[in-house]
C-alpha atoms as a PDB file:
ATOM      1  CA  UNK A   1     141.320 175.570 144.908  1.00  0.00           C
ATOM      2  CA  UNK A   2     140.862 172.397 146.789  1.00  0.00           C
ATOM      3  CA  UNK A   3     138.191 172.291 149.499  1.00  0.00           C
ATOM      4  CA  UNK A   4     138.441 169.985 152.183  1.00  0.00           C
ATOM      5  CA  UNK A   5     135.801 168.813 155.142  1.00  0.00           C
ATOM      6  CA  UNK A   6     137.760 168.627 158.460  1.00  0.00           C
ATOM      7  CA  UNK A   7     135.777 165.092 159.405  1.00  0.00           C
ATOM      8  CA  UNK A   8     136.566 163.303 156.304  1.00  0.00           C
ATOM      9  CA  UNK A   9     139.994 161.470 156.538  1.00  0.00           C
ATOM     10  CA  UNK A  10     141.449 158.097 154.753  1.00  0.00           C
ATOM     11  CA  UNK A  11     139.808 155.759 157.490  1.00  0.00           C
ATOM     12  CA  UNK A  12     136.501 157.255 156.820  1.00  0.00           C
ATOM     13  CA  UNK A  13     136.467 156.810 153.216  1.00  0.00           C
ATOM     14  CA  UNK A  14     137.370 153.190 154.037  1.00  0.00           C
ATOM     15  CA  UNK A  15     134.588 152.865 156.143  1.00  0.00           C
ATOM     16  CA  UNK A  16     132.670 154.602 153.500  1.00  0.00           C
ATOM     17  CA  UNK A  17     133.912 152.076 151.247  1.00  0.00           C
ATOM     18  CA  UNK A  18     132.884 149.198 153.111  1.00  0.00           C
ATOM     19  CA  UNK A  19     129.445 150.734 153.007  1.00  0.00           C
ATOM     20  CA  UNK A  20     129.385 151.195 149.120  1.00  0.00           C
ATOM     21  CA  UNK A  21     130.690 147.640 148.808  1.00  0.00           C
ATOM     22  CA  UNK A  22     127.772 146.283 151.132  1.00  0.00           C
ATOM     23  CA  UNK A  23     125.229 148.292 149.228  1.00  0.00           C
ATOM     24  CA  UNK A  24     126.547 147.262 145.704  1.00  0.00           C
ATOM     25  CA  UNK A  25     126.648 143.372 146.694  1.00  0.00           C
ATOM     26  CA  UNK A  26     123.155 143.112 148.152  1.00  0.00           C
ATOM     27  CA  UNK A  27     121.508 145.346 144.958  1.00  0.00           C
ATOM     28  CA  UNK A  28     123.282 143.064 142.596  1.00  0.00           C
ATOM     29  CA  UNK A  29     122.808 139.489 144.351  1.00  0.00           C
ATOM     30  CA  UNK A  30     119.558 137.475 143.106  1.00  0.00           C
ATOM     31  CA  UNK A  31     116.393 137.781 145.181  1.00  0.00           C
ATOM     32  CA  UNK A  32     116.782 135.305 147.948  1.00  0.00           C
ATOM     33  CA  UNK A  33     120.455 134.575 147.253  1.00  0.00           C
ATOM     34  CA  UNK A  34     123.619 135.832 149.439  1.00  0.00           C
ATOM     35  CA  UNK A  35     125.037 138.470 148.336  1.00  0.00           C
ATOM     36  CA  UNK A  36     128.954 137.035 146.201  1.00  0.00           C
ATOM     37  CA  UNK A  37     131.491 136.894 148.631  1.00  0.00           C
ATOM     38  CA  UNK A  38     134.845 139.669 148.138  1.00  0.00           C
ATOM     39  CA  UNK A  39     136.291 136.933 147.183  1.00  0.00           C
ATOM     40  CA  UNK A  40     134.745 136.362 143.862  1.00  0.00           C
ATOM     41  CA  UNK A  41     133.763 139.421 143.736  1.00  0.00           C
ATOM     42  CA  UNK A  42     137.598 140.027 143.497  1.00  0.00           C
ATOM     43  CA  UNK A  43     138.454 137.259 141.526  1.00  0.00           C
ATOM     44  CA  UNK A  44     135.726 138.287 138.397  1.00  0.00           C
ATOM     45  CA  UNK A  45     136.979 141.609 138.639  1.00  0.00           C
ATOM     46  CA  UNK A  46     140.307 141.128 138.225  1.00  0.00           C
ATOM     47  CA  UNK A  47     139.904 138.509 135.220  1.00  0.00           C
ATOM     48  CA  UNK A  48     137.618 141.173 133.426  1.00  0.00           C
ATOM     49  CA  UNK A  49     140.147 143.941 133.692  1.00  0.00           C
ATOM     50  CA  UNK A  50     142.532 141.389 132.477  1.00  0.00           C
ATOM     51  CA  UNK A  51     141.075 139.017 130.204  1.00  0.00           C
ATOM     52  CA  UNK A  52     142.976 135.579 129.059  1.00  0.00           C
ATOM     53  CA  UNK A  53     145.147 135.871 132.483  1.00  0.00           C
ATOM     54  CA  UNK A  54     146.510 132.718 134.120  1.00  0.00           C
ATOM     55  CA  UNK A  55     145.697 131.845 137.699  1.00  0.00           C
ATOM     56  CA  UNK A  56     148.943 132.992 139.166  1.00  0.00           C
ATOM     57  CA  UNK A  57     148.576 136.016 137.949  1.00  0.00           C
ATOM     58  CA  UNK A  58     144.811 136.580 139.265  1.00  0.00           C
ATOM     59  CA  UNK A  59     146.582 135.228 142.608  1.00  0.00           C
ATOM     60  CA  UNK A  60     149.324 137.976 142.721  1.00  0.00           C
ATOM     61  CA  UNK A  61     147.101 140.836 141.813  1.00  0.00           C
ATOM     62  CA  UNK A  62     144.238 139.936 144.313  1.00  0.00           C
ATOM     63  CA  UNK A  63     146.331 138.367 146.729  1.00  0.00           C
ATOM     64  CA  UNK A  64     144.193 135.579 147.334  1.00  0.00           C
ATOM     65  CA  UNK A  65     145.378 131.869 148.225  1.00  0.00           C
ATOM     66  CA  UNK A  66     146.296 130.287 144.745  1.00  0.00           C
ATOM     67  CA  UNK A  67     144.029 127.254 146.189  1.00  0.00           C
ATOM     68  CA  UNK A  68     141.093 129.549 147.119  1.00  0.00           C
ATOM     69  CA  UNK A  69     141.300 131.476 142.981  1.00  0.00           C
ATOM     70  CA  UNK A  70     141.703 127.908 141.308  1.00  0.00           C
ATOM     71  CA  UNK A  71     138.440 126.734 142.929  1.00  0.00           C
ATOM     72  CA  UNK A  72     136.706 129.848 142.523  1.00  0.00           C
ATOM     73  CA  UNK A  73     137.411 130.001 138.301  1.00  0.00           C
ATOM     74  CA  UNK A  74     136.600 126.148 138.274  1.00  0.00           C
ATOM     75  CA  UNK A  75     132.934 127.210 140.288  1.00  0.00           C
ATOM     76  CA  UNK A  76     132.478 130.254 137.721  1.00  0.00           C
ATOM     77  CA  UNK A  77     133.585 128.523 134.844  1.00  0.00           C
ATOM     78  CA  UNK A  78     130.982 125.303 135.603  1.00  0.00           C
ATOM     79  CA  UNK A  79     128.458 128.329 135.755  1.00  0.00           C
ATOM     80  CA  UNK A  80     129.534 129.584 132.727  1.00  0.00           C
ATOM     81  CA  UNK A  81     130.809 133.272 133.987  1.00  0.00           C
ATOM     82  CA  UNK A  82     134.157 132.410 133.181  1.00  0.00           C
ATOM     83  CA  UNK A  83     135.930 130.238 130.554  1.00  0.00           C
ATOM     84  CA  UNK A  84     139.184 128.715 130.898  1.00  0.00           C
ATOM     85  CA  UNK A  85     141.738 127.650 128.070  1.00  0.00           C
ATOM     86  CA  UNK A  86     145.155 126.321 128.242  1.00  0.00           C
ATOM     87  CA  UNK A  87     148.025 128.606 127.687  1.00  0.00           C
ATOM     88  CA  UNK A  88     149.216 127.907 123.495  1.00  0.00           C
ATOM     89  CA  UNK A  89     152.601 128.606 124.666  1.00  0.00           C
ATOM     90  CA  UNK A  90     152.643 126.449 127.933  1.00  0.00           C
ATOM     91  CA  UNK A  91     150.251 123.576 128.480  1.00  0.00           C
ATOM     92  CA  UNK A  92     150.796 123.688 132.295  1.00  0.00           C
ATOM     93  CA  UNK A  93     148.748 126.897 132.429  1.00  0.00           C
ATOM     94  CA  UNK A  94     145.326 128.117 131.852  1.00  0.00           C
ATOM     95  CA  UNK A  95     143.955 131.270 131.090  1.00  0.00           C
ATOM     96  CA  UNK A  96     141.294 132.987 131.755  1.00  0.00           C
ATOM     97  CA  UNK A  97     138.321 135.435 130.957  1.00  0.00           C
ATOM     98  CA  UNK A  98     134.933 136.400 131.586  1.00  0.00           C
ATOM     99  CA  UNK A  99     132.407 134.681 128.937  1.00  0.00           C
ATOM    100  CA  UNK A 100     130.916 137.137 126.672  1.00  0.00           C
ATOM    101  CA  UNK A 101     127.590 136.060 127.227  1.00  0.00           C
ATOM    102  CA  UNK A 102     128.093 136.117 131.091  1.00  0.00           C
ATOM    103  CA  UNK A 103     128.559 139.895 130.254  1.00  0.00           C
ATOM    104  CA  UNK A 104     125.696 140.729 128.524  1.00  0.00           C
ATOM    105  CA  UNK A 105     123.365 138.379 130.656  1.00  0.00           C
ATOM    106  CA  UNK A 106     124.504 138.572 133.863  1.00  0.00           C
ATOM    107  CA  UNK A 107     127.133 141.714 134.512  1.00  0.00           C
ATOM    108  CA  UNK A 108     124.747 144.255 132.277  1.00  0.00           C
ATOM    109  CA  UNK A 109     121.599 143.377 134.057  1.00  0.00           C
ATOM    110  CA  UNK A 110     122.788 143.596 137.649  1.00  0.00           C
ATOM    111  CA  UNK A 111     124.954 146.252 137.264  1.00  0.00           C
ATOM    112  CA  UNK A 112     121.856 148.601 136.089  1.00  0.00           C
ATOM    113  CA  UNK A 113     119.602 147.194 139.002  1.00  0.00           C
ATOM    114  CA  UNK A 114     118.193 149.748 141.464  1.00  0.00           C
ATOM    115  CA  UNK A 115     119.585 150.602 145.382  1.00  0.00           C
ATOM    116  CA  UNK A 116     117.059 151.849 146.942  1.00  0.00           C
ATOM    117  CA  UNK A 117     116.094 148.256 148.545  1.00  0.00           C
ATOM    118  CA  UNK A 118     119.939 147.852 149.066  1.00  0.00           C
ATOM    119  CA  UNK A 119     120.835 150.887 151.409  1.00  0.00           C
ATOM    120  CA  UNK A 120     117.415 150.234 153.181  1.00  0.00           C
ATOM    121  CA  UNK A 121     118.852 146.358 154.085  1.00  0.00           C
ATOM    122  CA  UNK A 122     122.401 147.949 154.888  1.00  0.00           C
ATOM    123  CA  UNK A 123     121.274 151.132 156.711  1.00  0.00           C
ATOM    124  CA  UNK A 124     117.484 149.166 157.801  1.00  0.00           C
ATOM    125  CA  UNK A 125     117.002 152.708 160.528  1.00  0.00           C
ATOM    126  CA  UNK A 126     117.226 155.111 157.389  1.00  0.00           C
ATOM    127  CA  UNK A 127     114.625 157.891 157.325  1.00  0.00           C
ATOM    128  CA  UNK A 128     112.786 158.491 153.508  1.00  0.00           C
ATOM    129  CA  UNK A 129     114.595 161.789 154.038  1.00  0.00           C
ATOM    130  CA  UNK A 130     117.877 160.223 154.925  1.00  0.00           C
ATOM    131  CA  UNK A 131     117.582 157.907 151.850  1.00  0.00           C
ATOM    132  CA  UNK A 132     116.782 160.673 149.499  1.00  0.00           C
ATOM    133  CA  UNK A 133     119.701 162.439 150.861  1.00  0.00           C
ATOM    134  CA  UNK A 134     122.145 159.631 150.544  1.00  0.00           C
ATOM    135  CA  UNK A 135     120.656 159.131 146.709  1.00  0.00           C
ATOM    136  CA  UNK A 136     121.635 162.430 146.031  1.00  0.00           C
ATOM    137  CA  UNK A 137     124.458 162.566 147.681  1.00  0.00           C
ATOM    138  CA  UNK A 138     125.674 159.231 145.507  1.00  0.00           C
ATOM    139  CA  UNK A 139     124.193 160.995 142.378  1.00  0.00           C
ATOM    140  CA  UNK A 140     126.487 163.637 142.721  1.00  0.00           C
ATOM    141  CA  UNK A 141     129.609 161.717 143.764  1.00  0.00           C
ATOM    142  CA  UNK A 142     128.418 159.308 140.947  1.00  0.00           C
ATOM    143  CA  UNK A 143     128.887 162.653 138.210  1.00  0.00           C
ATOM    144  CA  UNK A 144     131.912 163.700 139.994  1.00  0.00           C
ATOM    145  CA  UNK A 145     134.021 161.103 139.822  1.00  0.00           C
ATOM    146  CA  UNK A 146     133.064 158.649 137.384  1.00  0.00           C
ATOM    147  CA  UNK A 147     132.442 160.775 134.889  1.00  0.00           C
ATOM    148  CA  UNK A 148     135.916 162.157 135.128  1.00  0.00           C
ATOM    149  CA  UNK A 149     138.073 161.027 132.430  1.00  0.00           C
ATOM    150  CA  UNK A 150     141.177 161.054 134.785  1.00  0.00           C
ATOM    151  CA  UNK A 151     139.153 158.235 137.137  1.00  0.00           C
ATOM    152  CA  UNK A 152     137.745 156.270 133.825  1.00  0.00           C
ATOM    153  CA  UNK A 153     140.294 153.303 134.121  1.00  0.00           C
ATOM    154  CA  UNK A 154     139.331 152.934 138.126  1.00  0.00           C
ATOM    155  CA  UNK A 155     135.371 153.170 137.607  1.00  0.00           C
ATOM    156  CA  UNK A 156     134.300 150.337 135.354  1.00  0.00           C
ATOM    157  CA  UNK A 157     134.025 147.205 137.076  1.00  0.00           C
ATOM    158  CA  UNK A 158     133.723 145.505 134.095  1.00  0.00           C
ATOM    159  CA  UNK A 159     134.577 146.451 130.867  1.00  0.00           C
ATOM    160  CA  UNK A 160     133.348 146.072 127.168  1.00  0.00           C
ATOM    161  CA  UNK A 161     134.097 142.400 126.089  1.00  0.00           C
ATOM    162  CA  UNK A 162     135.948 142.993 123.115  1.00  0.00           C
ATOM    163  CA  UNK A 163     137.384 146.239 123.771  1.00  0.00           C
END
């Protein structure tokens, strides 16, 4: 039996979306500090999920500017989020991945950071009630459907290194 609400359509979950994505970059950005542009945020993704990928191929799947994903791995790699190697089989190329330790000290730590603060700076005219609603409301949606082992590959932003 599926069970739909009439007001929720594919342009509202966007805008939903949007939302989530607003809340999730200002919880995990550093006090003080802008929250990471799509961009990156995009770009780290993408290299997690695939892990010693070249360049071009981070440019295809994200469809980002080639120019705009080779300055953006040089940045993250000089910060040491990312390390770069060049491709055994073809010099011309270099591969990337996310640094192990970037995992553990800075994906881990932000990723189990509180959002509280966040929706107030997103939604600054919420009610206590309207936030306690809308942290239940994610609670549930949170047990829904990422804990569904049908949505498991589409729910981890970053996975185990290793793994």
């Amino acid at each position: 039996m599926q069970i739909y609400l009439e007001w929720v359509d594919a342009w509202q979950l966007y805008l939903l979306a949007r939302v989530f994505r607003q809340i999730a970059l200002r919880a995990t950005a550093d006090p003080g500090q802008p929250p990471a542009s799509l961009s990156v945020l995009a770009i780290v993704e993408d290299v997690a999920r695939h892990p010693g990928t070249s360049i071009s191929d981070v440019t295809q799947r994200t469809h980002l500017a080639q120019s705009l994903v080779s300055k953006t791995v040089t940045q993250l790699s000089d910060a040491g989020v990312l390390t770069c190697q060049r491709d055994p089989s073809d010099g011309r190329r270099t591969l990337v991945s996310v640094d192990p330790t970037a995992h553990t000290r800075e994906f881990v730590p932000r990723g189990a950071r509180p959002i509280d603060q966040a929706i107030r700076q997103t939604l600054p005219d919420i009610t206590v009630e309207q936030l306690n609603r809308v942290l239940n409301a994610l609670d549930t949606l949170a047990d829904q459907l990422l804990d569904n082992p049908a949505s498991q590959h589409s729910a981890s932003f970053v996975p185990e290194i290793g793994s």
